[in-house]
Protein backbone atom coordinates (compact mmCIF):
# COMPACT_ATOMS: atom_id res chain seq x y z
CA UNK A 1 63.83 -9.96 -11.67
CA UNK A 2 63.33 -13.77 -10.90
CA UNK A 3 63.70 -14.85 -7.41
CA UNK A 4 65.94 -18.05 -6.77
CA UNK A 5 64.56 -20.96 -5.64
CA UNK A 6 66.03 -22.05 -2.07
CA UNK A 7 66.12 -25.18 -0.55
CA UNK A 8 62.59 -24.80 1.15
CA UNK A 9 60.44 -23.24 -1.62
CA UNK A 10 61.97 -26.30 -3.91
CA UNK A 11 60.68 -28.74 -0.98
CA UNK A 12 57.65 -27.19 -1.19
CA UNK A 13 57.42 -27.69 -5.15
CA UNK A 14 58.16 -31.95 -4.16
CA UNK A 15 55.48 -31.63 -1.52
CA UNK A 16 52.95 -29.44 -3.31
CA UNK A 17 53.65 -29.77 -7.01
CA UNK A 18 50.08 -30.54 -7.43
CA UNK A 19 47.41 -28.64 -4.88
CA UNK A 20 44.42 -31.19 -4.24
CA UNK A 21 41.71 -29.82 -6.38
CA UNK A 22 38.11 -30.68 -4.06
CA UNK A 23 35.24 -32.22 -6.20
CA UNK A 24 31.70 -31.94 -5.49
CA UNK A 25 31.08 -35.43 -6.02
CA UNK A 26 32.83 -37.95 -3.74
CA UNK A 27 34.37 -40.95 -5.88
CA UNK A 28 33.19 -43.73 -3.92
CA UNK A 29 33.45 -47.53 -4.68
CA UNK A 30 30.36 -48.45 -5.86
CA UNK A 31 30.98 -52.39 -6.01
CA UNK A 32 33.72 -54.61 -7.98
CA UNK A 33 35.55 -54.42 -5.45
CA UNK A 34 38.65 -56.68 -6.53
CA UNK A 35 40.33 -57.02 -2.95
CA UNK A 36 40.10 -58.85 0.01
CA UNK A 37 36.98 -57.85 2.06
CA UNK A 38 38.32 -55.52 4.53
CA UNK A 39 40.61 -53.69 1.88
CA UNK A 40 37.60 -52.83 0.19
CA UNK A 41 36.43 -51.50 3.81
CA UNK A 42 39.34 -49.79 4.46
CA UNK A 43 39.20 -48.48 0.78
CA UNK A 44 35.99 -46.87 1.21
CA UNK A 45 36.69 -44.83 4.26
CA UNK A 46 39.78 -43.60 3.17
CA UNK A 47 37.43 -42.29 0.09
CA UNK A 48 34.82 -40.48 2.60
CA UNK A 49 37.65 -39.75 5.26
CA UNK A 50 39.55 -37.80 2.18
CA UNK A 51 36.83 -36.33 1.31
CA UNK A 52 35.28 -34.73 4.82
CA UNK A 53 39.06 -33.69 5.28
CA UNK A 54 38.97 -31.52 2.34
CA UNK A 55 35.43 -29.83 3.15
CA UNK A 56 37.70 -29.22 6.98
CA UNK A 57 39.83 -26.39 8.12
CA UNK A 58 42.53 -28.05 10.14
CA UNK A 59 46.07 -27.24 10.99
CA UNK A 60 49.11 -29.05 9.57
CA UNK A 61 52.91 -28.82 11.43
CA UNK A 62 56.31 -30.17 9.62
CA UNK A 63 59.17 -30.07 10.50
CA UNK A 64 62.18 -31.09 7.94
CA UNK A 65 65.54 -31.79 8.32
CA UNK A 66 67.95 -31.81 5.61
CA UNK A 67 71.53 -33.67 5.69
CA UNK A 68 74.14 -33.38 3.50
CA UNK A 69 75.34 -37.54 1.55
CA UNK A 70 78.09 -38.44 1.93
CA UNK A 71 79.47 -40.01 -0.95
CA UNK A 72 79.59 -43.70 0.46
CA UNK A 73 75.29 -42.80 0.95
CA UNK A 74 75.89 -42.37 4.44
CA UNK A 75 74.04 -39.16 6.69
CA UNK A 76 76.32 -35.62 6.57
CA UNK A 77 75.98 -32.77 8.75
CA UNK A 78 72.63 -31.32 8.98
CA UNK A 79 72.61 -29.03 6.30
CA UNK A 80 68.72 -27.28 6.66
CA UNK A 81 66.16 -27.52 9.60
CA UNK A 82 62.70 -25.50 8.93
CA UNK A 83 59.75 -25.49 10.74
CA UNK A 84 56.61 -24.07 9.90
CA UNK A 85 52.58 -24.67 10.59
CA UNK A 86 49.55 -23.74 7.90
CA UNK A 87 46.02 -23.46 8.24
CA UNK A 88 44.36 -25.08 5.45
CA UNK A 89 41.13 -24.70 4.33
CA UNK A 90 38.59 -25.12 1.10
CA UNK A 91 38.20 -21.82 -1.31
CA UNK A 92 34.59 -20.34 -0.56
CA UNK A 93 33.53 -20.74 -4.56
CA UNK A 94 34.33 -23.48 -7.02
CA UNK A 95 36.01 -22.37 -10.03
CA UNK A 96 35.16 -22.57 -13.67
CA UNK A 97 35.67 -26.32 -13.94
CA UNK A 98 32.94 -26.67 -10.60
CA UNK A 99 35.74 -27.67 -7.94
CA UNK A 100 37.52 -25.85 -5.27
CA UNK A 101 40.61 -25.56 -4.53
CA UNK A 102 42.64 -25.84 -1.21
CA UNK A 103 43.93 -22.52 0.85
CA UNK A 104 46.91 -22.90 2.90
CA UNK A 105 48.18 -19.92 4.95
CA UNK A 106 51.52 -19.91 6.60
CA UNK A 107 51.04 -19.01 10.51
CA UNK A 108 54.32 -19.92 12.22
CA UNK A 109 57.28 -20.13 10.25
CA UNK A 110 61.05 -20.89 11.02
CA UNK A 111 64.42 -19.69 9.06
CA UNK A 112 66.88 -22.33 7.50
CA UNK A 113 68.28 -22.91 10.88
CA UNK A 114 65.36 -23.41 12.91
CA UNK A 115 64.78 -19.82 14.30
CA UNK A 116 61.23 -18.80 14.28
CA UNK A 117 60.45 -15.54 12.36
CA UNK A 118 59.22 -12.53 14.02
CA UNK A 119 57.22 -11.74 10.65
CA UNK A 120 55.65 -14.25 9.18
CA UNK A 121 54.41 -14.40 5.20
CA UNK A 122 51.10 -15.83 5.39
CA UNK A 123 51.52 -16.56 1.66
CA UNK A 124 55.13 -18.17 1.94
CA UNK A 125 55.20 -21.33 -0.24
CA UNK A 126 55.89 -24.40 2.23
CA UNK A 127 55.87 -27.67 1.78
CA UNK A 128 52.44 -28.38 3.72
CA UNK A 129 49.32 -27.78 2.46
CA UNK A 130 46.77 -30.53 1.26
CA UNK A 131 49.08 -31.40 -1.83
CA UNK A 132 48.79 -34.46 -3.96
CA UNK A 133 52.13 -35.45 -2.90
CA UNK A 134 51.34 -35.98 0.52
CA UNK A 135 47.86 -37.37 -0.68
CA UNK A 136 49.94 -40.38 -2.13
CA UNK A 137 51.31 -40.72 1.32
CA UNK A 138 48.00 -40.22 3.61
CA UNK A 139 45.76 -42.12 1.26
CA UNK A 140 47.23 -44.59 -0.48
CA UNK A 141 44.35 -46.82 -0.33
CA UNK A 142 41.86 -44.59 -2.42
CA UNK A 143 39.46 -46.87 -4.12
CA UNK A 144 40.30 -45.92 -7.50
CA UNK A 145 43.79 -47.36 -7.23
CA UNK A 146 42.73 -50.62 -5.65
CA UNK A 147 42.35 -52.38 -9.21
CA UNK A 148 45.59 -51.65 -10.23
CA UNK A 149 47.10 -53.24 -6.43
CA UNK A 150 47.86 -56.45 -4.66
CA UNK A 151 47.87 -57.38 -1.13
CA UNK A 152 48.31 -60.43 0.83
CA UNK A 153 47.88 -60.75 4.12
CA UNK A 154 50.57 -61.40 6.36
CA UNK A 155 51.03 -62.23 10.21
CA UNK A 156 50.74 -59.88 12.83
CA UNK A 157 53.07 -60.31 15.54
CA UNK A 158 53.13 -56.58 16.37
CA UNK A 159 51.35 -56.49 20.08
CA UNK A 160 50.71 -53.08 19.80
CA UNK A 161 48.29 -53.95 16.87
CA UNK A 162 47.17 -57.13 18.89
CA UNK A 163 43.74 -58.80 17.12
CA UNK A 164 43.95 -56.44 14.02
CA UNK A 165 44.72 -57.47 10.34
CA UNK A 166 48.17 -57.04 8.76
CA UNK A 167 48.14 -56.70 5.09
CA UNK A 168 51.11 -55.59 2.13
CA UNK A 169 50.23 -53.71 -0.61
CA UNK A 170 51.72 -52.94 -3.91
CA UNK A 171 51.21 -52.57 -7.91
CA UNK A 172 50.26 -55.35 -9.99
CA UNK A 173 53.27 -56.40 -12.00
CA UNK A 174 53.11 -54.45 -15.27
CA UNK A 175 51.40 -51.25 -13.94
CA UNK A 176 53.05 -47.93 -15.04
CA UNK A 177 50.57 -45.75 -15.82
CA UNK A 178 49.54 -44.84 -12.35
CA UNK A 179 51.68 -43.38 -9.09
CA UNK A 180 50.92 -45.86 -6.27
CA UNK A 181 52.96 -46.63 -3.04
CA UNK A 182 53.83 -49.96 -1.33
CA UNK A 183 54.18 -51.01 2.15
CA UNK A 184 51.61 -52.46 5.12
CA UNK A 185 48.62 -51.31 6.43
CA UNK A 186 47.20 -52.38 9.68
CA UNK A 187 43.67 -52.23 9.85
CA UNK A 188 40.70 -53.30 12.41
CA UNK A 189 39.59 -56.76 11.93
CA UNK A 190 36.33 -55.77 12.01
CA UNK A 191 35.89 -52.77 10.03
CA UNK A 192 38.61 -52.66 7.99
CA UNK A 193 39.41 -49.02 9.98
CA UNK A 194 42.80 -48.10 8.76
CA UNK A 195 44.81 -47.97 11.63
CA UNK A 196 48.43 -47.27 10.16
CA UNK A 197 50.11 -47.43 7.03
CA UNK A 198 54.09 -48.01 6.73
CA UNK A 199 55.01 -46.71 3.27
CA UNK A 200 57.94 -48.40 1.86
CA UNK A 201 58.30 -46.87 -1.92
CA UNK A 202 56.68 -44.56 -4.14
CA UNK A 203 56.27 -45.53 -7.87
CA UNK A 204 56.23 -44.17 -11.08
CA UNK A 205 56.18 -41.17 -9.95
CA UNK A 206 57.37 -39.44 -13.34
CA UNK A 207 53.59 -40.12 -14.40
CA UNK A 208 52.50 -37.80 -11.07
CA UNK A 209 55.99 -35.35 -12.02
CA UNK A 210 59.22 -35.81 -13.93
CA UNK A 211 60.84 -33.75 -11.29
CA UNK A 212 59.56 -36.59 -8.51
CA UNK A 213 62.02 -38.97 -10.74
CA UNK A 214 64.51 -37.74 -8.72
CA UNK A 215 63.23 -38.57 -5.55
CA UNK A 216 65.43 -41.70 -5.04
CA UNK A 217 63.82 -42.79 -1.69
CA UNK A 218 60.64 -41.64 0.21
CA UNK A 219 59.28 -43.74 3.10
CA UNK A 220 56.62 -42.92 6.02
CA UNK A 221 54.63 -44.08 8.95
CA UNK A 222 51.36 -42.71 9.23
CA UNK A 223 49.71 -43.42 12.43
CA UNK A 224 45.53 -42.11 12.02
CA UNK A 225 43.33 -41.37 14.26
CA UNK A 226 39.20 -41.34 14.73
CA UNK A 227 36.93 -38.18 14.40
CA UNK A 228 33.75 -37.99 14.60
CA UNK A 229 33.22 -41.27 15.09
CA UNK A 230 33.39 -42.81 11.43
CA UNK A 231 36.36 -40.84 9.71
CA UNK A 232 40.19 -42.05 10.18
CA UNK A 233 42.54 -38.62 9.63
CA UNK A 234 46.30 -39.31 9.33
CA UNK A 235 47.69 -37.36 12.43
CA UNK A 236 50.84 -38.14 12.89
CA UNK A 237 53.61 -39.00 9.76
CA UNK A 238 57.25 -39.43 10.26
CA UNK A 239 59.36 -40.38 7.60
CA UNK A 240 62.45 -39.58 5.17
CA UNK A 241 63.95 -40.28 2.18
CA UNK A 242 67.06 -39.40 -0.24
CA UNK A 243 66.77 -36.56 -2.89
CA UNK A 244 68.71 -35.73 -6.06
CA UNK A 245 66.38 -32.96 -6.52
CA UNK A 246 67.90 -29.67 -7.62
CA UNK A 247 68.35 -27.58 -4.80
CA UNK A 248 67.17 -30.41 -2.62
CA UNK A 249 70.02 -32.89 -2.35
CA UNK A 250 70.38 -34.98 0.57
CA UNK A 251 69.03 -36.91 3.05
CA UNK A 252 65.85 -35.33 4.62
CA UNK A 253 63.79 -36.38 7.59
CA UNK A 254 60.49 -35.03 8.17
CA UNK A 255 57.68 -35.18 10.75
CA UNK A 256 53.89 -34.12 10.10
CA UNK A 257 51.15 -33.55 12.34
CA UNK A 258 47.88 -32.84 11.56
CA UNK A 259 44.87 -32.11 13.27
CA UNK A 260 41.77 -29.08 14.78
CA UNK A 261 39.45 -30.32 11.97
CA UNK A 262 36.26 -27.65 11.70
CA UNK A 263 34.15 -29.40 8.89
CA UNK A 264 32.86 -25.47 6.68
CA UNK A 265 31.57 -27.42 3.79
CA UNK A 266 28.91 -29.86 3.57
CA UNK A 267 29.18 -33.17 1.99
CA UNK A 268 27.48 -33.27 -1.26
C-alpha cells in the first residue's frame, strides 16, 4: 500500500530533492577568475569550506512554520510547525561511480504541532540533511557558477559590517541553463571571508527540479561563522518564502542552525 505524502515529508522532497553526492576531488578555481578580486576570494573558500563540511559530521536544527494565504497573499493562521535535528555525516565507502554520499539521521523530532516525539525514526525523511537545495542557499558563491554571475559593488552603510565589502550578485542576462540565486554578500575586505549572504531569489530552478517551479518565493539570511581558522560554515539561516507546492501551500518560515563539526574524512 503507498503511504501519503504529508506536509513534512513533501518539505523534505523541496529541501532534499537532490542529496549532495561528496567527490574525491575538490573543484577548485584554478585561475580565470572573471570577478572582482575578492569574489574570486570569497569564491574559493566557499569551494574548500563546502568541501571540509562534507568530509564533517555536524548537527543541523530547523524549525518550519507553515501558514495558510490568504487569497489577497497576505499570512493565514499557522497551519504546520515541525521541529526536528539530524546528524549528518559522509557514507564510510564511495559507491560505484567513486563518491559518497551524505547520511542524515533524525535524532529529535517534533509532530505537526510542535510536540516532540517520545519515539523518534532515525530514518524519518526531513527536510535537513546536506541537500542540494539548501546547497544553493549556503553556497551560492561556488566557483563554478561565478562565470555565469555579475556583481557590483555597492555601499556599505550597515555598521554592523563596518570596514567590510558589500557586493550584489546575480545571473548574467540570458543565463537559463544553470540554478543560481541573487542577493548581497558581505565579505572581509581583506580576504574576501564571506561573512553573510542575503538571498533575495532563486532561479531557474526547473533546471535543478520541475517541482521547485512552484516555489514562488524563497529568500534567506545566512550569517557564517569561522572554524578552524580558514573555513567559513553557514551557522545560522533564517528565511521564508511562498509555496504552490502540492501538499505544501502557503507561506512558510524557517530557521536553520548548524554546527559540532568533527572533520572523519580527510581532504583528498
Amino acid at each position: 500500500m503507498k503511504k501519503r505524502l504529508t506536509w513534512w515529508s513533501v518539505f523534505a522532497l523541496v529541501c532534499a530533492f537532490l542529496l549532495t553526492q561528496i567527490s574525491n576531488v575538490s573543484v577548485l578555481a584554478q585561475g580565470g577568475c572573471n570577478a572582482p578580486d575578492l569574489i574570486c576570494k570569497a569564491a574559493r573558500n566557499q569551494d574548500i569550506s563546502l568541501t571540509f563540511r562534507d568530509r564533517c559530521t555536524y548537527e543541523q536544527r530547523a524549525h518550519i512554520e507553515l501558514y495558510e494565504k490568504k487569497k489577497d497573499g497576505s499570512t493565514g493562521k499557522l497551519d504546520k510547525l515541525r521541529e526536528t535535528t539530524v546528524k549528518v555525516e559522509p557514507s564510510s565507502s564511495p559507491d560505484e561511480t567513486g563518491k559518497l554520499l551524505v547520511i542524515n539521521k533524525v535524532i529529535e523530532d517534533t509532530d505537526d504541532k510542535g510536540k516532540p516525539k517520545s519515539k523518534v525514526d532515525p530514518n524519518a525523511r526531513t527536510g535537513l540533511a546536506s541537500g542540494a537545495f539548501l546547497d544553493l542557499l549556503f553556497f551560492p558563491l561556488l566557483p563554478e557558477k561565478i562565470s555565469n554571475m555579475e556583481f557590483e559593488e555597492l555601499p556599505n552603510t550597515d555598521e554592523k559590517y563596518k570596514g567590510e565589502k558589500l557586493f550584489r550578485f546575480g545571473p548574467k542576462p540570458g543565463v537559463t541553463n544553470i540554478t543560481l540565486a541573487s542577493g548581497k554578500v558581505y565579505v572581509n575586505a581583506q580576504t574576501g571571508a564571506v561573512l553573510t549572504v542575503q538571498i533575495e531569489g532563486l532561479h531557474n530552478l526547473k533546471t535543478f527540479d520541475k517541482i521547485l517551479e512552484k516555489l514562488e518565493r524563497v529568500a534567506a539570511t545566512i550569517d557564517y561563522s569561522e572554524f578552524d581558522s580558514k573555513y567559513r560554515m553557514p551557522t545560522l539561516a533564517r528565511g521564508g518564502g511562498v509555496s504552490d507546492v502540492s501538499r505544501f501551500k502557503g507561506i512558510f518560515k524557517f530557521t536553520f542552525e548548524e554546527g559540532k563539526y568533527v572533520q572523519v574524512l580527510k581532504l583528498q
